[in-house]
N, C-alpha and C. Protein backbone atom coordinates (compact mmCIF):
# COMPACT_ATOMS: atom_id res chain seq x y z
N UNK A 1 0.79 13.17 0.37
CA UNK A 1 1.61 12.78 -0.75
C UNK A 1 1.94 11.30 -0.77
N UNK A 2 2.09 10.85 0.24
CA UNK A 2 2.51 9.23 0.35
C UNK A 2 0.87 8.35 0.01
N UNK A 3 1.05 7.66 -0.77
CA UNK A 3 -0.12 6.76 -1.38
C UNK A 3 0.23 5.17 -1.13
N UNK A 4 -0.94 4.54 -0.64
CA UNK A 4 -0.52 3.17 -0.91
C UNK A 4 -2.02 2.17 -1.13
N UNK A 5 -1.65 1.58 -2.29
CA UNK A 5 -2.78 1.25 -2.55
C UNK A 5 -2.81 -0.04 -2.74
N UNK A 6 -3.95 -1.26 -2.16
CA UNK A 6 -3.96 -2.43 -2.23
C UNK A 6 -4.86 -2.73 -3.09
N UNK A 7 -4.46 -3.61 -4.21
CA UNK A 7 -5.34 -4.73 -5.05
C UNK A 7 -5.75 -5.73 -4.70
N UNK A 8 -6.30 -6.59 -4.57
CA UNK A 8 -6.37 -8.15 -4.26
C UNK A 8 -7.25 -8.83 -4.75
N UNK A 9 -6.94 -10.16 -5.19
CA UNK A 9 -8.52 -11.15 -5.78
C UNK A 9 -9.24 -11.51 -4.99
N UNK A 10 -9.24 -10.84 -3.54
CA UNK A 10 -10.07 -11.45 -2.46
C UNK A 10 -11.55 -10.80 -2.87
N UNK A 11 -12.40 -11.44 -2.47
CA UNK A 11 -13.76 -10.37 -2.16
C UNK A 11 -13.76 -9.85 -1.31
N UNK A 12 -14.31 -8.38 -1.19
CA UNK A 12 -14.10 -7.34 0.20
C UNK A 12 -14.90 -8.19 1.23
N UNK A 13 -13.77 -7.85 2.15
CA UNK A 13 -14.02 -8.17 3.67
C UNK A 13 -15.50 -7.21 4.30
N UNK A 14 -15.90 -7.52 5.00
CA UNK A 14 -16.65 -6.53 6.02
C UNK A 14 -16.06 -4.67 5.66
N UNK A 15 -17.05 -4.03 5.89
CA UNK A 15 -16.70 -3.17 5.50
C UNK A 15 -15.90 -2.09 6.53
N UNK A 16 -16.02 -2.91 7.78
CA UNK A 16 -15.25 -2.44 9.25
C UNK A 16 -14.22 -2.77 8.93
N UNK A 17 -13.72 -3.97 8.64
CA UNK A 17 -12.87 -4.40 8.18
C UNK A 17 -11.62 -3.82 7.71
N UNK A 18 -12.33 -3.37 6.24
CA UNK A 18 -11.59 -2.33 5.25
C UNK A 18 -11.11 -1.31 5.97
N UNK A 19 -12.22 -0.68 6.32
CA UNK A 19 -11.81 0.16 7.18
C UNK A 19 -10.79 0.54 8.17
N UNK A 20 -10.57 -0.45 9.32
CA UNK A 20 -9.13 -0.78 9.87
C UNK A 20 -8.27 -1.08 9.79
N UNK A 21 -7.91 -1.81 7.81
CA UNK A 21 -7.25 -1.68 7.21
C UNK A 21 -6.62 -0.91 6.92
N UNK A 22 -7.08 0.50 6.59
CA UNK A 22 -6.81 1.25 6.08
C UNK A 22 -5.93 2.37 6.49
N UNK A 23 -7.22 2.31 7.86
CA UNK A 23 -6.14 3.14 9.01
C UNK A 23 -4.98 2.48 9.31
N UNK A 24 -4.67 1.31 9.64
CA UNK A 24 -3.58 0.97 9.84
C UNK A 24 -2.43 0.78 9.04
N UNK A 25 -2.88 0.83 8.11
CA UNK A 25 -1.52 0.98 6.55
C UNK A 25 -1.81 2.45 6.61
N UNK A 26 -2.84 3.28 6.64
CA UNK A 26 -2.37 5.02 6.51
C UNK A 26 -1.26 5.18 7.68
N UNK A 27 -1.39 4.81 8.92
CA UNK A 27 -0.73 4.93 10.19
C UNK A 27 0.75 5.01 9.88
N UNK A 28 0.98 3.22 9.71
CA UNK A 28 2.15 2.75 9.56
C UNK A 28 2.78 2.85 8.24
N UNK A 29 2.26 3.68 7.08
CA UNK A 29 3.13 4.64 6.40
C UNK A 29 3.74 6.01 6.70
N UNK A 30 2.59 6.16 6.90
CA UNK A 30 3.17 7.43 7.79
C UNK A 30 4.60 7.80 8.59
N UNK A 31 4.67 6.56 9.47
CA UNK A 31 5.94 6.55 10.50
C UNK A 31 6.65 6.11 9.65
N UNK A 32 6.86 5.18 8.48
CA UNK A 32 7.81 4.30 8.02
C UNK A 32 8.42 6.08 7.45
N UNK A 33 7.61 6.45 6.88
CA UNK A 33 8.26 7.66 5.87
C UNK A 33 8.66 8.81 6.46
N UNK A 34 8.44 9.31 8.27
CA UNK A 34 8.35 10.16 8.77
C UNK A 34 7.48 11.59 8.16
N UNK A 35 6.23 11.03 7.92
CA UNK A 35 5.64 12.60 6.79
C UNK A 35 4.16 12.48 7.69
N UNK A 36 3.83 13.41 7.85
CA UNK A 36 2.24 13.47 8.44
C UNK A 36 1.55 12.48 8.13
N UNK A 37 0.36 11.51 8.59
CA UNK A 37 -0.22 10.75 8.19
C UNK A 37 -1.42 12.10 7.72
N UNK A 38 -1.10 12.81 7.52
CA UNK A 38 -2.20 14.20 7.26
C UNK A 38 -2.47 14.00 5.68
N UNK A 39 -1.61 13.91 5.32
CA UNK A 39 -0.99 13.78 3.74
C UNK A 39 -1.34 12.97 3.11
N UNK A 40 -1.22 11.51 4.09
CA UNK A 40 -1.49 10.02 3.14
C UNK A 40 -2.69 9.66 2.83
N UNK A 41 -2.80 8.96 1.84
CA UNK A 41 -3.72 8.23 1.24
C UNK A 41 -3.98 6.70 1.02
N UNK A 42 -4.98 6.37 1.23
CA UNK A 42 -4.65 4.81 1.40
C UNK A 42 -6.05 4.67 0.07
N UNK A 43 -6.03 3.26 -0.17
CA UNK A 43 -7.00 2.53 -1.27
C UNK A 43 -7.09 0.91 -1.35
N UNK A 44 -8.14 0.31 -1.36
CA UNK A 44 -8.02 -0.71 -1.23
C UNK A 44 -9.75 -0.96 -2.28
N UNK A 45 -8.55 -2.36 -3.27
CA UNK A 45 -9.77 -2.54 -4.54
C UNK A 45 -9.52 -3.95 -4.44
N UNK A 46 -10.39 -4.68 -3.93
CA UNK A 46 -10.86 -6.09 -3.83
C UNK A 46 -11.36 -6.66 -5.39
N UNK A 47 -11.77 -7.67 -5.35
CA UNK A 47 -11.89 -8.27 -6.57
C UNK A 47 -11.86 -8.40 -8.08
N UNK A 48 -10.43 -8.05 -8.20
CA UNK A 48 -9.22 -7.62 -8.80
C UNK A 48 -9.22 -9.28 -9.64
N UNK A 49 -9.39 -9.41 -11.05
CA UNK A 49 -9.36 -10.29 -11.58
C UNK A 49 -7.61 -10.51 -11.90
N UNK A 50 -6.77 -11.70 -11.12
CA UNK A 50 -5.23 -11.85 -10.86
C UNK A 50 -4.93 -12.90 -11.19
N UNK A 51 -3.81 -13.45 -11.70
CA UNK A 51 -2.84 -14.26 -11.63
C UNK A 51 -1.59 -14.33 -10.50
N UNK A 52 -0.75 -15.18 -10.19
CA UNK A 52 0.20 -15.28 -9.57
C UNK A 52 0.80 -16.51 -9.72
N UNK A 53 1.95 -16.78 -10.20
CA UNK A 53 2.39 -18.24 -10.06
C UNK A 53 1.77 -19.13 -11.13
N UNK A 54 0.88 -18.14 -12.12
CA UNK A 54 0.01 -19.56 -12.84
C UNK A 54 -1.11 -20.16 -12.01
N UNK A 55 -1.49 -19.21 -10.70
CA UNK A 55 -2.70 -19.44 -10.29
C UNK A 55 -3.42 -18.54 -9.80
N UNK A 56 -4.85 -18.53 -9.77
CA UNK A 56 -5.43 -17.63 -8.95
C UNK A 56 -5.65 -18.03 -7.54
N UNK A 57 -5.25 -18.60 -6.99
CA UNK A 57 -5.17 -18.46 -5.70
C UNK A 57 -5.18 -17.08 -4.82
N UNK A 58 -5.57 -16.93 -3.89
CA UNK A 58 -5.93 -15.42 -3.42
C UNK A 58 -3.99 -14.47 -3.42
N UNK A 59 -4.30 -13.28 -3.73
CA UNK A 59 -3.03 -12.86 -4.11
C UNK A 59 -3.25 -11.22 -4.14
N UNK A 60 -2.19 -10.58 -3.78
CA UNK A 60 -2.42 -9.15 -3.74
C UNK A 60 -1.22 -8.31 -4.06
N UNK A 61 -1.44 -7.21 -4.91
CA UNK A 61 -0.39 -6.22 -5.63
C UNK A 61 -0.80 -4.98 -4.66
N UNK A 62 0.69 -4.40 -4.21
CA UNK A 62 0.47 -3.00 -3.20
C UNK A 62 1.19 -1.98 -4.31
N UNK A 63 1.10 -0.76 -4.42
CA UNK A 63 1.52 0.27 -4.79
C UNK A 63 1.84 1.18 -3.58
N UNK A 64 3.03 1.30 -3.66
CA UNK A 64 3.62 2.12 -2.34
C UNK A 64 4.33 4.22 -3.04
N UNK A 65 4.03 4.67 -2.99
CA UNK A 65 4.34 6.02 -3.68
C UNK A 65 4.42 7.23 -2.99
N UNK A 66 5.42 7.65 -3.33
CA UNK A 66 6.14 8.98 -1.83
C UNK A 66 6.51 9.85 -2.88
N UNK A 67 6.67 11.45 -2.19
CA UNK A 67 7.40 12.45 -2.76
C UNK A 67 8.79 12.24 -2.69
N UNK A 68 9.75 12.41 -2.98
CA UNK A 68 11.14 12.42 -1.76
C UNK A 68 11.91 11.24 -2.04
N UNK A 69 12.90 10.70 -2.17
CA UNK A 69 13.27 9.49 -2.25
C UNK A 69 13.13 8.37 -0.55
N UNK A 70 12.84 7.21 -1.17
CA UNK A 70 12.62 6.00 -0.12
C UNK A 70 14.01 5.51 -0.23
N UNK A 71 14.80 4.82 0.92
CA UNK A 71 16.18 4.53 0.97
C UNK A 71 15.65 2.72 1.17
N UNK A 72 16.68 2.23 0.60
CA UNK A 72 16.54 0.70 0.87
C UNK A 72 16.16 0.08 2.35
N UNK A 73 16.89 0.41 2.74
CA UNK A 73 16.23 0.44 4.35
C UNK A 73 14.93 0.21 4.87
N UNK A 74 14.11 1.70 4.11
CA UNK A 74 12.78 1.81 4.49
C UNK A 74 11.63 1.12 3.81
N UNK A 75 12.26 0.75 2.32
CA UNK A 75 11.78 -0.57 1.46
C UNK A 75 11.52 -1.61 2.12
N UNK A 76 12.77 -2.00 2.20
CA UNK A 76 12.85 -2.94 3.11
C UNK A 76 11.80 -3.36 4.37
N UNK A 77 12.30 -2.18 5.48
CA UNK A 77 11.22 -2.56 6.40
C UNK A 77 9.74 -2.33 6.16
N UNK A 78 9.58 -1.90 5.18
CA UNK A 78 8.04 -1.56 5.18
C UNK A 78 7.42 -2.75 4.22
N UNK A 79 8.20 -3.36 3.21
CA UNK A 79 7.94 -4.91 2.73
C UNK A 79 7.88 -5.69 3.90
N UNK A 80 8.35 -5.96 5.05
CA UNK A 80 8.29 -6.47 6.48
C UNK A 80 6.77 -6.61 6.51
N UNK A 81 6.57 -5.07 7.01
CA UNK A 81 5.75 -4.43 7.79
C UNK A 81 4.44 -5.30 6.89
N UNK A 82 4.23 -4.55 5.38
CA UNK A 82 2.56 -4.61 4.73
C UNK A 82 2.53 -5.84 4.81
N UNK A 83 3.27 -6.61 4.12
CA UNK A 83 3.24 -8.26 4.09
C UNK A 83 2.75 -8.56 5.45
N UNK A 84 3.24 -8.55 6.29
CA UNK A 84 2.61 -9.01 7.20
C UNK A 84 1.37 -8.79 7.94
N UNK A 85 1.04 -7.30 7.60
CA UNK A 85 -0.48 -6.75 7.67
C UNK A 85 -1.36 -7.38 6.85
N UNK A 86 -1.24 -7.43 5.86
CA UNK A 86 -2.18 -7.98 4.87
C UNK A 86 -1.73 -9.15 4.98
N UNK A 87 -1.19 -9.98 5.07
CA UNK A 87 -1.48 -11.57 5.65
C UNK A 87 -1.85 -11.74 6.77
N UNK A 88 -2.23 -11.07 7.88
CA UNK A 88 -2.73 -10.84 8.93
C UNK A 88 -4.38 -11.35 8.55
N UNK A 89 -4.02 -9.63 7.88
CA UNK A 89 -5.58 -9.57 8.32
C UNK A 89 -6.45 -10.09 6.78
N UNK A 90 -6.15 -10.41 5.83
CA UNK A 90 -6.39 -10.98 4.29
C UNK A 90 -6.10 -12.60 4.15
N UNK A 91 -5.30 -13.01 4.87
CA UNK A 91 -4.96 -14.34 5.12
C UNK A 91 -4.33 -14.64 3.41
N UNK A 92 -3.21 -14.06 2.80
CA UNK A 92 -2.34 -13.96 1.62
C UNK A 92 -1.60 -14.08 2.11
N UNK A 93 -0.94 -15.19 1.53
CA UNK A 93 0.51 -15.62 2.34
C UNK A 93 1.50 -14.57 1.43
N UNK A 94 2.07 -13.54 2.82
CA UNK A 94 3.58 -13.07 2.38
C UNK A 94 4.05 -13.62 0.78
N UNK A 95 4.50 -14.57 0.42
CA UNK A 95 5.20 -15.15 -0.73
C UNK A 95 3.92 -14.49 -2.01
N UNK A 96 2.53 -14.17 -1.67
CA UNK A 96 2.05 -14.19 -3.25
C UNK A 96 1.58 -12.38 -3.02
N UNK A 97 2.34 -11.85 -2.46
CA UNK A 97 2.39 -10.10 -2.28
C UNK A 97 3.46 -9.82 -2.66
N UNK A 98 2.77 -8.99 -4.09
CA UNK A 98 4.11 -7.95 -4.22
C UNK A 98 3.90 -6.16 -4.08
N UNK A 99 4.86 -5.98 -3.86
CA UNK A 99 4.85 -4.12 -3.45
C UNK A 99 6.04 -3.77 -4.79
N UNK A 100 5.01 -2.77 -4.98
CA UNK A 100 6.04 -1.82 -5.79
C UNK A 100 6.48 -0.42 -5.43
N UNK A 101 7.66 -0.34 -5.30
CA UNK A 101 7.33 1.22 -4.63
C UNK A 101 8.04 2.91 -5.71
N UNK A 102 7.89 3.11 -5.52
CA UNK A 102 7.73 4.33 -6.37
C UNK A 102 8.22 5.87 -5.83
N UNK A 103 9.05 6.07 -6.05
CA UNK A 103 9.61 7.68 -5.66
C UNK A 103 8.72 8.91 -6.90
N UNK A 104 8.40 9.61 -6.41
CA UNK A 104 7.80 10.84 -7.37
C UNK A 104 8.05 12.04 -7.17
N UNK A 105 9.38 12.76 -8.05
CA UNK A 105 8.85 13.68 -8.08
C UNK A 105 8.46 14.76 -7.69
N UNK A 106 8.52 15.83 -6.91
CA UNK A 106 7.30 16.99 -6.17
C UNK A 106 6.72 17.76 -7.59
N UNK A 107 7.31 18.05 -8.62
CA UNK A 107 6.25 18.09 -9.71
C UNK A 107 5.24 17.25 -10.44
N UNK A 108 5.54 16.45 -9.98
CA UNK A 108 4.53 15.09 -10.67
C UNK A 108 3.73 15.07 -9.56
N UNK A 109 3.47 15.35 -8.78
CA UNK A 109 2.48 14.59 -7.52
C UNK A 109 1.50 16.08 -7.34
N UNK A 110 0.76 16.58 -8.04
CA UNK A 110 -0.23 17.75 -7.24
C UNK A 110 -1.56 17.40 -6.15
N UNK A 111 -1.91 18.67 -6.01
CA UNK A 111 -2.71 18.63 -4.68
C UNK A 111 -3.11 19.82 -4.32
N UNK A 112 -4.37 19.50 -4.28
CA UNK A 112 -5.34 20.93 -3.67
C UNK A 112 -4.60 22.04 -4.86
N UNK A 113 -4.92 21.96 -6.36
CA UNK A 113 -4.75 23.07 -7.30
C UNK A 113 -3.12 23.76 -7.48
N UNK A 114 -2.12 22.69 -6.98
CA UNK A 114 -0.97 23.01 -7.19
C UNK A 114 -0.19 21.54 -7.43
N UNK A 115 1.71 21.09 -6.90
CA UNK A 115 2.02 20.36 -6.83
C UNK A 115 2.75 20.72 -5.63
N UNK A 116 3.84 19.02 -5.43
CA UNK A 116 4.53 19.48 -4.70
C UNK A 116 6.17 20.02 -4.66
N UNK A 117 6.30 20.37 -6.46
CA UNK A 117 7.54 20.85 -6.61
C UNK A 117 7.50 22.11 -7.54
């Protein structure tokens, strides 16, 4: 149920790359939200035609999306957390990432021919 999905105007990295990306934002959603990483879903769409600031300079939009409500807290630390993953490993400076995050629902969110409310 927990989704998080990265945009960016970068061109895809290596495709190992992505890859360890991915796991590691599936991972560390997982714990931020306490929910199975069984559940999560991760996505990552590179060359993402963007603005930021009035420039294209390299820049990336996250979509963060849970069943359940997220408490400021966990906003919080998990804006910490991605920002600094993806400037890690994307070299996007923190300042041109934004996260949006998103509560949904257990009727709005289905899965495997049902939902989750």
């Amino acid at each position: 149920m927990p989704l998080i999905k990265v945009q960016t105007s970068l061109a895809a990295p290596d495709p190992s790359e992505v890859e360890a990306l991915l796991k590691s934002l599936s991972a560390s959603l997982a714990k931020h939200l306490s929910k199975p990483e069984s559940y999560v879903m991760t996505a990552f769409e590179p060359d993402v035609a963007m603005t930021f600031a009035g420039t294209v300079d390299p820049v990336c939009y996250v979509e963060i999306k849970s069943v359940g409500g997220m408490s400021s807290a966990q906003t919080k630390a998990m804006s910490q957390d991605f920002c600094h993953q993806l400037s890690q490993t994307l070299a996007v400076p923190a300042n041109r990432i934004y996260i949006e995050f998103a509560d949904a629902k257990g009727a709005m969110w289905g899965w495997n021919g049902s939902t989750f409310g």
